[in-house]
Protein backbone atom coordinates (compact mmCIF):
# COMPACT_ATOMS: atom_id res chain seq x y z
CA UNK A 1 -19.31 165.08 210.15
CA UNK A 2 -19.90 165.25 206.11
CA UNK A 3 -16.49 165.89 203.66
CA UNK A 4 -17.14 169.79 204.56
CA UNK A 5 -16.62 171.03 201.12
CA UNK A 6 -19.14 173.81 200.02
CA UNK A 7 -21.80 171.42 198.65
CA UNK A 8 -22.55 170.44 202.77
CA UNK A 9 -25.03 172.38 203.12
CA UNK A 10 -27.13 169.70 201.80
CA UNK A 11 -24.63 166.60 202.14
CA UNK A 12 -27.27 164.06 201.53
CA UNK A 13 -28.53 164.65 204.85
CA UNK A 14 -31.80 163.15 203.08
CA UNK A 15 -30.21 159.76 203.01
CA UNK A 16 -32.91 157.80 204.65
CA UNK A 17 -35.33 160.26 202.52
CA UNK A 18 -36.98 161.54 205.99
CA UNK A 19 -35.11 164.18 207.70
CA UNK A 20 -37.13 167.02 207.08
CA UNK A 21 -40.99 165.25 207.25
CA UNK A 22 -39.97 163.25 210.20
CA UNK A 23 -41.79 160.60 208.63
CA UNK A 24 -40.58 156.40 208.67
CA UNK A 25 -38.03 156.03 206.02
CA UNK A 26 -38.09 153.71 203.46
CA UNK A 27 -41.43 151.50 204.57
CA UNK A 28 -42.10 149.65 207.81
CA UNK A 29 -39.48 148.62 209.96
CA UNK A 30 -38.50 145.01 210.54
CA UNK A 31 -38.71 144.80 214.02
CA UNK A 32 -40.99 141.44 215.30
CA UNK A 33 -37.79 140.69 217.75
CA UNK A 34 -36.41 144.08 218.65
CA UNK A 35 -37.27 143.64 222.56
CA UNK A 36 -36.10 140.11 222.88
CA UNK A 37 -32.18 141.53 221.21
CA UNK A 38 -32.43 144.45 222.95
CA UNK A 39 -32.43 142.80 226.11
CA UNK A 40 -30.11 140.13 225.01
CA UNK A 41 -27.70 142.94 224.14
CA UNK A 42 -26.81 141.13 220.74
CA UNK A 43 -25.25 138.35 219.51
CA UNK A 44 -22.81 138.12 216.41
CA UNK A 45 -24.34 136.05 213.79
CA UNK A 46 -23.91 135.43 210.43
CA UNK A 47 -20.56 133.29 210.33
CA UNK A 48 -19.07 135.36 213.10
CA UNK A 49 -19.19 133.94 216.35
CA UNK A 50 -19.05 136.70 219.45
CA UNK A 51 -15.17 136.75 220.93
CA UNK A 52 -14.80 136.05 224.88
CA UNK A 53 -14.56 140.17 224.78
CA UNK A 54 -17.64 140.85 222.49
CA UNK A 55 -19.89 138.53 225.64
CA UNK A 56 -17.87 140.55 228.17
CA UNK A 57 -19.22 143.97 226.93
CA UNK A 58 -22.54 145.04 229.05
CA UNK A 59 -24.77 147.80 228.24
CA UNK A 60 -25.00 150.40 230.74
CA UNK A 61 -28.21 150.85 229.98
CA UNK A 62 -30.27 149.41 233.14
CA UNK A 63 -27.86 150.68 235.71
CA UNK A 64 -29.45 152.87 238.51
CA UNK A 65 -27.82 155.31 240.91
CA UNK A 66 -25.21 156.60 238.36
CA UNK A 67 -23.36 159.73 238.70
CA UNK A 68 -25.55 162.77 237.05
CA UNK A 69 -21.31 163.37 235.88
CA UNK A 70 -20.92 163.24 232.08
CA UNK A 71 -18.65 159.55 231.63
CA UNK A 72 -17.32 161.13 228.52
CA UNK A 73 -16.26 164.64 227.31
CA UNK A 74 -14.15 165.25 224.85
CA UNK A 75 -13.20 165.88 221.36
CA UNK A 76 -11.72 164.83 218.08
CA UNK A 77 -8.40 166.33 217.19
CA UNK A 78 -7.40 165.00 214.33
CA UNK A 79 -6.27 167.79 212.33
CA UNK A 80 -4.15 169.11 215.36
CA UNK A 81 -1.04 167.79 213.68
CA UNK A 82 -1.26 169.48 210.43
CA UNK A 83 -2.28 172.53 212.18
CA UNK A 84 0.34 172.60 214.22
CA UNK A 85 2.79 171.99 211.45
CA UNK A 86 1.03 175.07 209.53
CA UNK A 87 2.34 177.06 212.40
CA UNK A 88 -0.99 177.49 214.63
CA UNK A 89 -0.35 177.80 218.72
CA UNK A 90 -3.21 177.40 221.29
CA UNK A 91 -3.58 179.23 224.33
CA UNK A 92 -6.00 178.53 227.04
CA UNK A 93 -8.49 180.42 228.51
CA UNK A 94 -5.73 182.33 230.79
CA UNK A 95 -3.52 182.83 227.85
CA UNK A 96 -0.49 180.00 228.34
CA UNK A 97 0.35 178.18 225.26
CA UNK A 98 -0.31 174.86 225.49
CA UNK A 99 -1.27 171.81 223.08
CA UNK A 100 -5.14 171.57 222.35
CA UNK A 101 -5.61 167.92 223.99
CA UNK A 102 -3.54 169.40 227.18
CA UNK A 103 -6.45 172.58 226.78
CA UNK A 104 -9.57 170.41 226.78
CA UNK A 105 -7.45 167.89 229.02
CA UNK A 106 -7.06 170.42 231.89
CA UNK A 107 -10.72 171.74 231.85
CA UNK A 108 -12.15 168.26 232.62
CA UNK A 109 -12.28 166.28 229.23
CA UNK A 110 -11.77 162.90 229.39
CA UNK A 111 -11.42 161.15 225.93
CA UNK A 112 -10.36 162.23 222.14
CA UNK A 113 -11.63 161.13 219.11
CA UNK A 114 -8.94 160.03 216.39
CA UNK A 115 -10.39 159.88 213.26
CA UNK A 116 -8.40 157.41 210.41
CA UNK A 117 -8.38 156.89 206.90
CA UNK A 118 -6.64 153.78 205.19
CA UNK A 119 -4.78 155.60 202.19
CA UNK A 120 -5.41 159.58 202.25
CA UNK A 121 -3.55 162.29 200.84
CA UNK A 122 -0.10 162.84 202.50
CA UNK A 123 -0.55 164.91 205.88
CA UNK A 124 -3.77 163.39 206.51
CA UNK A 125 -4.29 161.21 209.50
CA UNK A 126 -3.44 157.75 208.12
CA UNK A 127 -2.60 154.84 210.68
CA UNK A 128 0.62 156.26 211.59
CA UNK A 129 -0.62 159.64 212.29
CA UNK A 130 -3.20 158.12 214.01
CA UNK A 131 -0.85 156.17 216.78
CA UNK A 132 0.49 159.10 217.23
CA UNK A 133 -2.30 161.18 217.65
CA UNK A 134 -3.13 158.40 220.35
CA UNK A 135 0.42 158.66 222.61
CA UNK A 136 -0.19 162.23 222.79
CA UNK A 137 -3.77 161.74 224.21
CA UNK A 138 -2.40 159.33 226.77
CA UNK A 139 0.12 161.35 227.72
CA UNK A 140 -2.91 164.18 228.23
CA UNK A 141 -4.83 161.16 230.29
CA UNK A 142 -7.44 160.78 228.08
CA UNK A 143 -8.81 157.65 226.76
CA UNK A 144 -9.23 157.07 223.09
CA UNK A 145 -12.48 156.85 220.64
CA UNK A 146 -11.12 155.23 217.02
CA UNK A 147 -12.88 156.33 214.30
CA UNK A 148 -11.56 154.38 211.25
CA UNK A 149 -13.82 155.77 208.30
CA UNK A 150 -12.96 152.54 206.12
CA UNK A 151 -12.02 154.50 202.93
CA UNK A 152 -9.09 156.29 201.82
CA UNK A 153 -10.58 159.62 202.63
CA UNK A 154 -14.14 161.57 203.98
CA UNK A 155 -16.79 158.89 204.71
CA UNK A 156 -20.27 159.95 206.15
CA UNK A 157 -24.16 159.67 204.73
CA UNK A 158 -23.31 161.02 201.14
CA UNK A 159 -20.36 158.57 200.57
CA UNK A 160 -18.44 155.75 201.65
CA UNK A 161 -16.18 154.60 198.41
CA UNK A 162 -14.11 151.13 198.98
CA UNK A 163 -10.17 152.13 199.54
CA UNK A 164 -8.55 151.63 196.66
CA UNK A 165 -6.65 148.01 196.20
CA UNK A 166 -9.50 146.40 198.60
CA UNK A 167 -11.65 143.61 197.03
CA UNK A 168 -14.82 144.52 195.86
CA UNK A 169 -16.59 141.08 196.29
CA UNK A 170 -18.59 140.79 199.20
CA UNK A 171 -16.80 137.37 200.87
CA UNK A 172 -13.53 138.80 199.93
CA UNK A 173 -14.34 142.42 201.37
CA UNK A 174 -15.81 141.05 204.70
CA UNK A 175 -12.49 138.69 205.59
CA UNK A 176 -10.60 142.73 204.81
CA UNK A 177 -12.82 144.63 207.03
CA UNK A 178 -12.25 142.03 209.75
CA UNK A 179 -8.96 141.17 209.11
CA UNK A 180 -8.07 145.44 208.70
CA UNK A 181 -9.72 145.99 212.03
CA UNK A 182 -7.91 143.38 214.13
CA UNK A 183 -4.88 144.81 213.06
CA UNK A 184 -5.25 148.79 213.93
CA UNK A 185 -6.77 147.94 217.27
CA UNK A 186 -4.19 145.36 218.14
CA UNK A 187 -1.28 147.99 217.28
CA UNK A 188 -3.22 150.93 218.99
CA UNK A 189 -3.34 148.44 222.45
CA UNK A 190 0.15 147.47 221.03
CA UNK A 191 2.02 151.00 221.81
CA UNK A 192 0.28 150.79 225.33
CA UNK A 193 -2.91 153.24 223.82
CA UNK A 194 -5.88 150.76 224.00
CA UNK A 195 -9.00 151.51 222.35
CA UNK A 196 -11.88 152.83 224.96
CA UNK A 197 -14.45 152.98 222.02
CA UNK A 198 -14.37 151.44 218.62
CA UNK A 199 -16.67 153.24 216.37
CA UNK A 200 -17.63 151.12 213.61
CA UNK A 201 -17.34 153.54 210.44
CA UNK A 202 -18.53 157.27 210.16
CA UNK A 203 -22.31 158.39 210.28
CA UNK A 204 -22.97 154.98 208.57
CA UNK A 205 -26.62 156.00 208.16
CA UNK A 206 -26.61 154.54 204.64
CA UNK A 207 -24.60 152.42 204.87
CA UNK A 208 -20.37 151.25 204.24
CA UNK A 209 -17.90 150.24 201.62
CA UNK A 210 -19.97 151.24 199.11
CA UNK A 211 -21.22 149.77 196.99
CA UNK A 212 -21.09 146.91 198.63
CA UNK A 213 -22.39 147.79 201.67
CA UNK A 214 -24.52 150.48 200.25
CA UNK A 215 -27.77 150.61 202.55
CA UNK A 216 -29.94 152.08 199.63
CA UNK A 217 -28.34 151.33 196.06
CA UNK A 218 -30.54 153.10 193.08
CA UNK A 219 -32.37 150.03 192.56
CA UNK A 220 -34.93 151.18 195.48
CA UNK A 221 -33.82 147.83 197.56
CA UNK A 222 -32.14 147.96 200.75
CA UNK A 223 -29.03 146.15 201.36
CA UNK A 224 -29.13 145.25 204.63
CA UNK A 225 -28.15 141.58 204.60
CA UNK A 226 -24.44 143.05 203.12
CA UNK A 227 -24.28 145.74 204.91
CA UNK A 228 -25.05 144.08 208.76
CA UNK A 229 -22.64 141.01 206.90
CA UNK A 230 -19.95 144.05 206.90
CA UNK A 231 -20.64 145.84 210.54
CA UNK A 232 -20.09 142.25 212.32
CA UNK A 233 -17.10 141.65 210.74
CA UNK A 234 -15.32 144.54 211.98
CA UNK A 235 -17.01 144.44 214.89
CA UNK A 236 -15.64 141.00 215.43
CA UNK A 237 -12.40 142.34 214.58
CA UNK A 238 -12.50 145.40 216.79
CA UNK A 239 -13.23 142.63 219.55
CA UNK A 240 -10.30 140.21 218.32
CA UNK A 241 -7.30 143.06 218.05
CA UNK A 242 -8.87 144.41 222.05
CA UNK A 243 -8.18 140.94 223.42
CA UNK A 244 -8.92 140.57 227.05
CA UNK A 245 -8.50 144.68 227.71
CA UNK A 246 -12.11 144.34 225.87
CA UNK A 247 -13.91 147.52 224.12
CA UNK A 248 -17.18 149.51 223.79
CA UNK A 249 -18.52 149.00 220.05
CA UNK A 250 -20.37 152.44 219.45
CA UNK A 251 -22.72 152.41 216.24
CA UNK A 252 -23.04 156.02 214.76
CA UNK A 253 -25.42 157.79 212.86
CA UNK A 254 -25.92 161.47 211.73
CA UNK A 255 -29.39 161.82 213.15
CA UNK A 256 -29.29 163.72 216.45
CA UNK A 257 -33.06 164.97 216.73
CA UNK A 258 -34.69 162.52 214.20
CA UNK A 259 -36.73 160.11 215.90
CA UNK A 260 -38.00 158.35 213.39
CA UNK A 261 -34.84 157.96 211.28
CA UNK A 262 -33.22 157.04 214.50
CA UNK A 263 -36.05 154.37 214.90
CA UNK A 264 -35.89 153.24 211.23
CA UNK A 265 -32.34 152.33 211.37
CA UNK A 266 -31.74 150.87 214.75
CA UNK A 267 -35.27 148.85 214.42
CA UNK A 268 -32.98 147.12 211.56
CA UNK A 269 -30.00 146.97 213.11
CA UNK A 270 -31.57 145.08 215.61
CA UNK A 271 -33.06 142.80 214.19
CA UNK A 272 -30.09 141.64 212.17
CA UNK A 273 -28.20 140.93 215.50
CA UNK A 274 -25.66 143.40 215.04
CA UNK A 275 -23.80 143.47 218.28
CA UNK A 276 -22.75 146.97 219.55
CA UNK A 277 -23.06 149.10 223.33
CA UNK A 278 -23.50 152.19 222.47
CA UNK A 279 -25.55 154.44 220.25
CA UNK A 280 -23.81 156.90 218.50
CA UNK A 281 -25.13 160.39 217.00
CA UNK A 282 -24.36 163.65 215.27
CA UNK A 283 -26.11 166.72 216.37
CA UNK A 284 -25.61 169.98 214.49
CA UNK A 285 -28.55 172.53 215.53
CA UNK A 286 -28.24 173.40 211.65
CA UNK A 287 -29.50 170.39 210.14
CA UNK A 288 -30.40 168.06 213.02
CA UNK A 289 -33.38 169.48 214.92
CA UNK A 290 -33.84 171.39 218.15
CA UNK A 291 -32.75 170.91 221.33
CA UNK A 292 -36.07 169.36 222.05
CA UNK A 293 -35.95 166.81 219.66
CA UNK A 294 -32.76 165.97 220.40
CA UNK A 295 -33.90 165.41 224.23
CA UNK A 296 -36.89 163.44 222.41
CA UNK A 297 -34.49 160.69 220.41
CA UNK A 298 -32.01 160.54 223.03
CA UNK A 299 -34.86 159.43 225.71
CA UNK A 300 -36.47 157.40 223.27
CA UNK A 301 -33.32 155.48 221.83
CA UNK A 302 -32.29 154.48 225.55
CA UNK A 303 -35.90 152.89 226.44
CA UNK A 304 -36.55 151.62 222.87
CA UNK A 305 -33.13 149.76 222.94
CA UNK A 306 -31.46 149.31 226.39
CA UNK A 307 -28.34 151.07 225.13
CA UNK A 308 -26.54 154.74 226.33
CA UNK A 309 -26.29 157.33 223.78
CA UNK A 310 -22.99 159.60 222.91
CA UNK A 311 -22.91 162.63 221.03
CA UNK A 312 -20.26 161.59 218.90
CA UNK A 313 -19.90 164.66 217.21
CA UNK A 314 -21.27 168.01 218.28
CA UNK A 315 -20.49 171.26 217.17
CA UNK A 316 -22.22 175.17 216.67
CA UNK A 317 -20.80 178.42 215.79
CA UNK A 318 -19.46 180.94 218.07
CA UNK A 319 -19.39 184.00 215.28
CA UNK A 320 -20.39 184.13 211.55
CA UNK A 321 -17.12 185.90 210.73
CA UNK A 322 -15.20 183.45 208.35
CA UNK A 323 -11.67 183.59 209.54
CA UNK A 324 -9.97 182.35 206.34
CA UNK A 325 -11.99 184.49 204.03
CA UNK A 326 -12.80 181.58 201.50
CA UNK A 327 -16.32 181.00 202.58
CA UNK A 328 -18.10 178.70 205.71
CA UNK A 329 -21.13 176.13 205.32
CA UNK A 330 -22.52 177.56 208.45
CA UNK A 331 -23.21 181.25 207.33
CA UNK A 332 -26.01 183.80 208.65
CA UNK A 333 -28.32 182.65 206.30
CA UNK A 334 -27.94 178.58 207.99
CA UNK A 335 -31.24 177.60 210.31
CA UNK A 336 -30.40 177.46 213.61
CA UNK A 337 -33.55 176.46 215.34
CA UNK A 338 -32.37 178.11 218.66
CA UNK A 339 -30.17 180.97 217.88
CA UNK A 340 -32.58 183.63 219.61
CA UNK A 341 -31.77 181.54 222.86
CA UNK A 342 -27.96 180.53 221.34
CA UNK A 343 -26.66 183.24 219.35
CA UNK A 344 -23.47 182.93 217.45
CA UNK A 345 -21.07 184.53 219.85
CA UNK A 346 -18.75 182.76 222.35
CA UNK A 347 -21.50 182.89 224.97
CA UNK A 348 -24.44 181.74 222.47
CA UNK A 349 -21.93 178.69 222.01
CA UNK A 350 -20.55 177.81 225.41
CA UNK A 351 -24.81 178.08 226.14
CA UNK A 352 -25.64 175.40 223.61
CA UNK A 353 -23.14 173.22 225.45
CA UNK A 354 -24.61 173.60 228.82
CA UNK A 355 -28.40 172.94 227.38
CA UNK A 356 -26.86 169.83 225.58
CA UNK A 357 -25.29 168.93 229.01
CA UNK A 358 -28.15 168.94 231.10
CA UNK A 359 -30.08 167.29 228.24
CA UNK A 360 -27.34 164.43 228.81
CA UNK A 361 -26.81 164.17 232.48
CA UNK A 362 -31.00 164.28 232.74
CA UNK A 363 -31.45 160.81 231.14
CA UNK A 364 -32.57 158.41 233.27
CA UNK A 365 -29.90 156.16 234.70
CA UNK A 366 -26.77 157.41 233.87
CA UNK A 367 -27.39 156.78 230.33
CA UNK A 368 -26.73 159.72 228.61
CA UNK A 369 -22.98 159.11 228.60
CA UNK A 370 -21.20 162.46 227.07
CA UNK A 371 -20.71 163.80 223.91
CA UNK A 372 -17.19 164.89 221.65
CA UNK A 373 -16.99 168.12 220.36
CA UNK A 374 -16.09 167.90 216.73
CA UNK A 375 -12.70 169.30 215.31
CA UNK A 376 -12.35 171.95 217.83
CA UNK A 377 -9.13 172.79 217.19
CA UNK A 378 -9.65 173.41 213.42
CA UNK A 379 -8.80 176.99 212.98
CA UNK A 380 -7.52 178.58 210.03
CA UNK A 381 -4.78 177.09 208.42
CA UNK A 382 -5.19 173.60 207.03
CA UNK A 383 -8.24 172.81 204.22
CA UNK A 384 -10.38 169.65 204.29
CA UNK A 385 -8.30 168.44 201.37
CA UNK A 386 -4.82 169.73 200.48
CA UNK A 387 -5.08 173.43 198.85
CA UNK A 388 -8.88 173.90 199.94
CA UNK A 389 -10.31 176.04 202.86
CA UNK A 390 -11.00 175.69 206.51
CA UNK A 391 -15.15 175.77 206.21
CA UNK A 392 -15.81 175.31 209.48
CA UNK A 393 -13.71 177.46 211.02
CA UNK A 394 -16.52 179.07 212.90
CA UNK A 395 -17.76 176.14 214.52
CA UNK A 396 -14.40 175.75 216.73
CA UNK A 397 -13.90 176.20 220.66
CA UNK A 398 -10.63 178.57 219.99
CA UNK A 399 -10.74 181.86 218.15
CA UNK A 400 -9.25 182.43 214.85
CA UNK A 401 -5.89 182.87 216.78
CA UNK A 402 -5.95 179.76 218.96
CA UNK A 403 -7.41 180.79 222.44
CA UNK A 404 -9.73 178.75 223.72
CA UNK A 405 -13.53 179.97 223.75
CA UNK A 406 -15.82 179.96 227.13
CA UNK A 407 -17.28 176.34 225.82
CA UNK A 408 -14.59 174.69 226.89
CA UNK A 409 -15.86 174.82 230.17
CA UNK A 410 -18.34 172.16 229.13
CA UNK A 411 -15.18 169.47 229.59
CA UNK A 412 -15.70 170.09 233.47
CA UNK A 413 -16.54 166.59 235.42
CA UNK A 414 -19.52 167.95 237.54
C-alpha cells in the first residue's frame, strides 16, 4: 500500500494513466515473444546470468489436482513492534491476550509479510527490526514474505526515491541493488528465518529507484531497459543470498481488478526476460475494481502468463468510525463498489474475505495461491511517520482496542 498520508486518496493510482478508462496504457504492448517466456518461465539476461536457485524455481502454474486450500494466508505486521511499544495488547476472538502473529497464527495463517526500509526514521522497521520481526514469525510457524521497499522510507506507484548515500548512476546503482539484496536475504536465512518469498520492491507499477529506474520519467518515454536492468539484479541477488534453500521471486503491482494495466505491464515484463514465479497484486475495493474484475485479472493473468497470483496486500474497512480522531483515507464518502453486499461492519468485512477466498481457491489449478492482509494489526497508536496519525485504522482485523474482528477467520486452511 501507498505512504497513507491524507493525499492517498488519489496516490497516483493513475500511474500507468489507465485505471479508471480501463483502457491500454501508454501505447501497444511489446509482446511478439510473450508465449514462448511464459512457458520458458524466464531467463535472467542482461549481464546477469540465472543462479543454480533462480533455474530451480518452477511455476506452479500448470499443476493439476491441487488442493482447493489457500497455500498462503497471512499478513504483514510490520508496525506490530512500535505498537506494541506504544502500549497496544491484542486479544483474540475469545478474549486471551496474545501477540498478533500468534492471533492470525492460531486461526490458520501461514506466512507474514515484513516490510523493510534501508535508512528510515528511528522506530521504523529497518533491517534489524526486520530480523526480528522474522524470529518472532518463526517462532509463530509461519514462513516469511520480504518486502524490502529499496528506499529509506514509503515506496509504492507515486514514489520510489534512491536511499540516500546510494549511487545514482545506473552501473553503479545496479551492482547496490544486487549486492544490497544478497546481503539481507543471506542474514534473514543466516538467523535460521529463510526467505519463502522475495518480493522485488513495493507496487513497482512505475517503476524503482527513481529516477533511475523510473518507468515513466516526464519526458513521455518509458524506461524500461533501466528499470528491467534494476529488477534482475536484485532478483539475482535475492537468488544468490537464498543459496541452495532457493526462493519464490513474487513481482507486485497495485492493480488488483485492472486488466489491462495488469496486461500492459506484465506484456513488458515479459518480454524483457525478467525472471520471477509469482504475480503479485494489491486489491483495495476502494480504488481497485469489483470483485468481478478482480476474478477477471486474476483468471486472465494465470492463462496469459503461466504464473499463480497472490494478493499481496488486501485490506477493507470494518466501520467508518476513525478511532484516533485525526481523520481516515477510507471515509463514508470512499467508493466501495460492493458495500450494499459488504458493508463496513465486522461482518461486511469478514464477507469480503470469504468472496475474495472463493475467488482464489476457484482458479483453475491451484493457482490462485492466497493473499496477505495488509497491516492488520495497525490500530491506534503509532502514525505512518513519527508524530502523524493512524489513517487506516479502520481497515484493520482488531477493533480500536486490539480484539480480533470475525475476518480473521479467513486464515483457516480449508
Amino acid at each position: 500500500m501507498p505512504s497513507p498520508h491524507p493525499s492517498q486518496p488519489t496516490r497516483a493510482r493513475d500511474a500507468l494513466g489507465s485505471a479508471e478508462t480501463g483502457e491500454s496504457p501508454r501505447g501497444q504492448s511489446r509482446i511478439g515473444r510473450r508465449s514462448v517466456l511464459a512457458a520458458a518461465g524466464g531467463i535472467a539476461l542482461a549481464g546477469f546470468a540465472a543462479s543454480p536457485a533462480s533455474a530451480a524455481a518452477t511455476t506452479t502454474a500448470t499443476t493439476a489436482g491441487r488442493s482447493r486450500a489457500l497455500s498462503i494466508r497471512g499478513a504483514d505486521l510490520s508496525f506490530l513492534p512500535q505498537l506494541e511499544e506504544a502500549g497496544v495488547r491484542y486479544r483474540d476472538l475469545a478474549g486471551r491476550v496474545r501477540t498478533a502473529e500468534r492471533i492470525i497464527a492460531g486461526a490458520g495463517a501461514t506466512h507474514q509479510r515484513i516490510r523493510v526500509w534501508v535508512d528510515p526514521p528511528e522506530g521504523y522497521t529497518d533491517k534489524a527490526r526486520a530480523l526480528a520481526l522474522a524470529r518472532r514469525a518463526k517462532r509463530a510457524g509461519l514462513k516469511i514474505v520480504l518486502d524490502p521497499h529499496f528506499s529509506d522510507f514509503w515506496a509504492d506507484p507515486g514514489k520510489q526515491p534512491i536511499p540516500a548515500g546510494w549511487p545514482t548512476d545506473l552501473p553503479a546503482l545496479t551492482e547496490k541493488v544486487r549486492t544490497y539484496t544478497r546481503d539481507l536475504v543471506r542474514e534473514f536465512a543466516a538467523q535460521g528465518t529463510p526467505v519463502d518469498i522475495f518480493q522485488m520492491g513495493n507496487e513497482i507499477t512505475a517503476g524503482i529507484l527513481w529516477p533511475v529506474g523510473k518507468l515513466y520519467p516526464d519526458d513521455g518515454t518509458q524506461r524500461w531497459s533501466e528499470f528491467t536492468t534494476l529488477l534482475k539484479a536484485g532478483i539475482t541477488g535475492a537468488h544468490q543470498g537464498a543459496g541452495r534453500a532457493g526462493l519464490k521471486v513474487m513481482l507486485h503491482i497495485d492493480r488488483g481488478g485492472k486488466l489491462d494495466d495488469t496486461r500492459w505491464f506484465f506484456d513488458n515484463i515479459t518480454e524483457w526476460d525478467v525472471p520471477f514465479d509469482i504475480i503479485g497484486q494489491s486489491y483495495y475495493a476502494m480504488w481497485h475494481g469489483s470483485l468481478a474484475q478482480l476474478k477477471e485479472n486474476l483468471e486472465d493473468s494465470v492463462s496469459r502468463y503461466g504464473k499463480p497470483v497472490l494478493l499481496a496486500e488486501i485490506s477493507y474497512p470494518w466501520t467508518f468510525e476513525d478511532g484516533d480522531g485525526r481523520g481516515n483515507i477510507v471515509t463514508a464518502d470512499s467508493e466501495l463498489p460492493d458495500i450494499d453486499r459488504f458493508p463496513a461492519t465486522p461482518a461486511g468485512q469478514a464477507g469480503l474475505f470469504e468472496a475474495v477466498r472463493d475467488i482464489l481457491t476457484g482458479i483453475p489449478g491451484g493457482n490462485g495461491l492466497g493473499f496477505l492482509a495488509w497491516e492488520p494489526e495497525w490500530v491506534p497508536g503509532v502514525g505512518w511517520e513519527p508524530g502523524a496519525e493512524a489513517p487506516n485504522d479502520n481497515l484493520t482485523q482488531f477493533d480500536f482496542t486490539g480484539r480480533a474482528l470475525p475476518s480473521i477467520k479467513a486464515y483457516r486452511r480449508p
